[in-house]
C-alpha atoms as a PDB file:
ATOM      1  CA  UNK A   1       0.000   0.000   0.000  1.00  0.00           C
ATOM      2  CA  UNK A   2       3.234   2.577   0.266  1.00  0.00           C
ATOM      3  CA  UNK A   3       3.433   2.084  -3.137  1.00  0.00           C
ATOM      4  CA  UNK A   4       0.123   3.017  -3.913  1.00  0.00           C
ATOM      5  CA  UNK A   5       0.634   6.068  -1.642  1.00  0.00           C
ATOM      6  CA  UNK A   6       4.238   7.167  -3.447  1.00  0.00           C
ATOM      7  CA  UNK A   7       2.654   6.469  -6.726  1.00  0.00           C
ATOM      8  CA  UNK A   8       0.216   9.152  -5.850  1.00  0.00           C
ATOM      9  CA  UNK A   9       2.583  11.395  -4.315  1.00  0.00           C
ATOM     10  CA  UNK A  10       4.537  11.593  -7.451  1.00  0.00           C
ATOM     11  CA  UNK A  11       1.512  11.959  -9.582  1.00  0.00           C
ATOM     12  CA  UNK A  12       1.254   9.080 -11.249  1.00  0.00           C
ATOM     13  CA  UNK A  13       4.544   8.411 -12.033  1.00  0.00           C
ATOM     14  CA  UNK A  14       7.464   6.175 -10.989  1.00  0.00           C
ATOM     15  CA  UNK A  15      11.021   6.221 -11.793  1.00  0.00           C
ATOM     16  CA  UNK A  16      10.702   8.846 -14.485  1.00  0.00           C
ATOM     17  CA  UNK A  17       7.354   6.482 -16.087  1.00  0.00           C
ATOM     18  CA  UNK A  18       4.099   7.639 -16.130  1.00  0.00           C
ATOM     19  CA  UNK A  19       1.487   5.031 -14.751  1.00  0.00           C
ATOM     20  CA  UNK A  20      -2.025   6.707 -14.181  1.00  0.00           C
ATOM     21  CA  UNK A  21      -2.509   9.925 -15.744  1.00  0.00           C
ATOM     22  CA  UNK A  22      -0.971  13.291 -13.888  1.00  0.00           C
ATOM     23  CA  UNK A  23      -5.054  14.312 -14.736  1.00  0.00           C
ATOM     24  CA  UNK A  24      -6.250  11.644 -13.423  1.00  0.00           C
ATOM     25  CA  UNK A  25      -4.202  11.770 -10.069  1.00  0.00           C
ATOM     26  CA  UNK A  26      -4.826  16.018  -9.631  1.00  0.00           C
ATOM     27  CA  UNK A  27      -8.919  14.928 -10.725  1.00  0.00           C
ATOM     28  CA  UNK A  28      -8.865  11.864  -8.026  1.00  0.00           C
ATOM     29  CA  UNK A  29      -8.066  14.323  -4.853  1.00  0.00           C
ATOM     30  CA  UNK A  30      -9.944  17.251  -5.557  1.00  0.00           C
ATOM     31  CA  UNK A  31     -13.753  17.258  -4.867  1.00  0.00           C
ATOM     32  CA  UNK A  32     -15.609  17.976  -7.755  1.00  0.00           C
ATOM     33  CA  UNK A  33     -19.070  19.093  -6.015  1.00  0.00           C
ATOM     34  CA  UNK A  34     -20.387  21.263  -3.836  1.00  0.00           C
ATOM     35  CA  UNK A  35     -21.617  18.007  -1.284  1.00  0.00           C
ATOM     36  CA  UNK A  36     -18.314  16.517  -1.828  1.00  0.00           C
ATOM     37  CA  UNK A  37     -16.099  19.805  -0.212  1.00  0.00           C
ATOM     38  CA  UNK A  38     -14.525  19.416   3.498  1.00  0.00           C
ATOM     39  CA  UNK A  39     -15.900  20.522   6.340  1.00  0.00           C
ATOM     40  CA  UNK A  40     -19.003  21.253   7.536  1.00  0.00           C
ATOM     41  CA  UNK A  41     -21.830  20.600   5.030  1.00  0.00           C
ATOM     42  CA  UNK A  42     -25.656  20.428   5.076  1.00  0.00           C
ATOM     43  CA  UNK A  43     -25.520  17.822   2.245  1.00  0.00           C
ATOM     44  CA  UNK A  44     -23.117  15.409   4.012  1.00  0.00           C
ATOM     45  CA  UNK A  45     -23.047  13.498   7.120  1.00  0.00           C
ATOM     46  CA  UNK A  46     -19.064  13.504   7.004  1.00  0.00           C
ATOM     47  CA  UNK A  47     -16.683  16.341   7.375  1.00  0.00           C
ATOM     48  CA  UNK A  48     -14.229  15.058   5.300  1.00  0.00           C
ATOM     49  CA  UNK A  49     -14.155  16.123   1.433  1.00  0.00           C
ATOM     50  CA  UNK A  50     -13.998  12.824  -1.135  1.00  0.00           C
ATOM     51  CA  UNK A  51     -12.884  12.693  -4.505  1.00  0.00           C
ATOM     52  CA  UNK A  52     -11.998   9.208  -6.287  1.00  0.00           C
ATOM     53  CA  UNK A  53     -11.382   7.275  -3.370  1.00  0.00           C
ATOM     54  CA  UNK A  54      -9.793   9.708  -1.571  1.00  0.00           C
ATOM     55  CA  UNK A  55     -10.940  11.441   1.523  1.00  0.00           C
ATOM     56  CA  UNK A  56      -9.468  14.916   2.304  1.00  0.00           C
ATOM     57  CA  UNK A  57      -9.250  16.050   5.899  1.00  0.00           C
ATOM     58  CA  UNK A  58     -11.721  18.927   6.696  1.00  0.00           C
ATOM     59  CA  UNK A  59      -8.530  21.215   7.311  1.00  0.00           C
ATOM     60  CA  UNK A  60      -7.182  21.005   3.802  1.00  0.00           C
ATOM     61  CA  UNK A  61      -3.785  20.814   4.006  1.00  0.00           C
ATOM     62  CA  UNK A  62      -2.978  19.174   0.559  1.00  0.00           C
ATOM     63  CA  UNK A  63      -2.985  16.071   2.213  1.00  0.00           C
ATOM     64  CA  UNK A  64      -5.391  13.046   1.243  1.00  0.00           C
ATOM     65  CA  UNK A  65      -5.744   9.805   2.329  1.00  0.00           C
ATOM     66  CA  UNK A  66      -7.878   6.622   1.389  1.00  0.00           C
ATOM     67  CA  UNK A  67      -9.734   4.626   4.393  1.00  0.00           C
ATOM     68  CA  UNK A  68      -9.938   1.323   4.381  1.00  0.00           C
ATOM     69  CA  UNK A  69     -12.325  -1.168   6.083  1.00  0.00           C
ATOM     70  CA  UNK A  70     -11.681  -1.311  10.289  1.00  0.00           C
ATOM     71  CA  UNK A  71      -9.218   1.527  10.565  1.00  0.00           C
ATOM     72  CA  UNK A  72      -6.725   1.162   7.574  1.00  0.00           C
ATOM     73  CA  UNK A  73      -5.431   4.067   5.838  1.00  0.00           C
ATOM     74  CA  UNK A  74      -3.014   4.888   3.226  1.00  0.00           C
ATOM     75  CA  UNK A  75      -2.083   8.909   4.304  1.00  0.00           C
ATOM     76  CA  UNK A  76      -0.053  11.126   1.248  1.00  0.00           C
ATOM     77  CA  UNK A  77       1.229  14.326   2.319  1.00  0.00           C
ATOM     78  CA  UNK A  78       2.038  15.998  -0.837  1.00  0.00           C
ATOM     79  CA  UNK A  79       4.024  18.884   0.899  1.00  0.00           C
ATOM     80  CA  UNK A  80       6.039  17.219   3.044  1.00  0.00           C
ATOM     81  CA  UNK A  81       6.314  14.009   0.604  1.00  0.00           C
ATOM     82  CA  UNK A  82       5.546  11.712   2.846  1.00  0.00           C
ATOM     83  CA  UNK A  83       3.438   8.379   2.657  1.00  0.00           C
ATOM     84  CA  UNK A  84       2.094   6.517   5.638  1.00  0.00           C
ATOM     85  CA  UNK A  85       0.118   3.137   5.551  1.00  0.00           C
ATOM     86  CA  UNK A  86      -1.927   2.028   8.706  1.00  0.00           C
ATOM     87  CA  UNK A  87      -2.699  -1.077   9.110  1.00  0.00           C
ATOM     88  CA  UNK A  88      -5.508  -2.146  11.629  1.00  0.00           C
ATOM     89  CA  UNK A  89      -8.400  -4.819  12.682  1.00  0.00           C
ATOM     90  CA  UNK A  90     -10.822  -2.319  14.570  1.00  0.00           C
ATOM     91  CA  UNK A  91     -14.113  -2.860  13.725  1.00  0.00           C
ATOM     92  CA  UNK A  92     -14.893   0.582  16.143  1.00  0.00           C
ATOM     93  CA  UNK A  93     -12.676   2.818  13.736  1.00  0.00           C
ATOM     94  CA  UNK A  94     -15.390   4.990  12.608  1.00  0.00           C
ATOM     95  CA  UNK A  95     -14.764   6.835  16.167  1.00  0.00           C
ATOM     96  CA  UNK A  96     -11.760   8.261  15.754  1.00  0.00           C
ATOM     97  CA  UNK A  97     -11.057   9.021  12.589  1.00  0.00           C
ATOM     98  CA  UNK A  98     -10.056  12.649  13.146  1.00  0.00           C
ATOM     99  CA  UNK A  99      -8.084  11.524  15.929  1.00  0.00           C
ATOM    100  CA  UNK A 100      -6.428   9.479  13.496  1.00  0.00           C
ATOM    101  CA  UNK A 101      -5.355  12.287  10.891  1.00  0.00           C
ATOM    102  CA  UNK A 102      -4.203  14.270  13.357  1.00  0.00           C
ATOM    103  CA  UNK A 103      -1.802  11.424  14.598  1.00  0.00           C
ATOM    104  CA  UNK A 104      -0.570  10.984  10.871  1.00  0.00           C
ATOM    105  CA  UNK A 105       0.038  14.759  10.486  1.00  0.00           C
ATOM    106  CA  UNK A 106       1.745  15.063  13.899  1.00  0.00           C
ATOM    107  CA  UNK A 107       4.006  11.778  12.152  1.00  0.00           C
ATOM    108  CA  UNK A 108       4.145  13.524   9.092  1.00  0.00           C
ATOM    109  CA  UNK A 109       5.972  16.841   9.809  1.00  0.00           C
ATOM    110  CA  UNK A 110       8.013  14.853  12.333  1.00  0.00           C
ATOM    111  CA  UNK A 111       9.426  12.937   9.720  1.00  0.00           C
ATOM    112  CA  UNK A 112      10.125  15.712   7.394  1.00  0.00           C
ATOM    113  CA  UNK A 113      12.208  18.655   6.894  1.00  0.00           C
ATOM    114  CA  UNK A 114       9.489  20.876   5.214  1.00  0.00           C
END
């Protein structure tokens, strides 16, 4: 899955190749309605934007992540270029997501110079 991640922090490419489309990969993170936008949002029962896949954190950061079933996530942080994959069995994950981005951000710019 940190390949997955890197593959999307370098926009679709790897070692100089282009895999999925740059489009694609800028089209896949980006909400692309109204309902779909972070934060708080009469449409939505979630606070979390969503494009392909991807969730974005309600405090837009440039940072997107895709949420697997009982707590896994696969976390790309774009600015600081760094990828983080979660691995989990917690069938009670729904509760802290935030919690959880928070944690990955906090890892994030820990682990990076930027």
């Amino acid at each position: 899955w940190a390949r997955f991640g890197r593959l999307y922090l370098e926009g679709g490419a790897r070692e100089g190749r282009q895999i999925v489309p740059a489009g694609w990969v800028a089209a896949s993170v980006n909400p692309s309605a109204p309902h779909l936008q972070p934060g708080e949002n009469p449409a939505s029962s979630w606070t979390f934007g969503y494009g392909y896949k991807w969730w974005i954190p309600e405090d837009p950061q440039g940072d997107f992540l895709a949420i697997g079933v009982w707590g896994q996530y696969v976390y790309v942080d774009p600015v600081r270029e760094v990828v983080i994959v979660k691995t989990s069995a917690d069938p009670d994950f729904d509760d802290s997501d935030h919690e959880t981005v928070a944690v990955l951000r906090a890892i994030a710019q820990a682990a990076s110079n930027k």
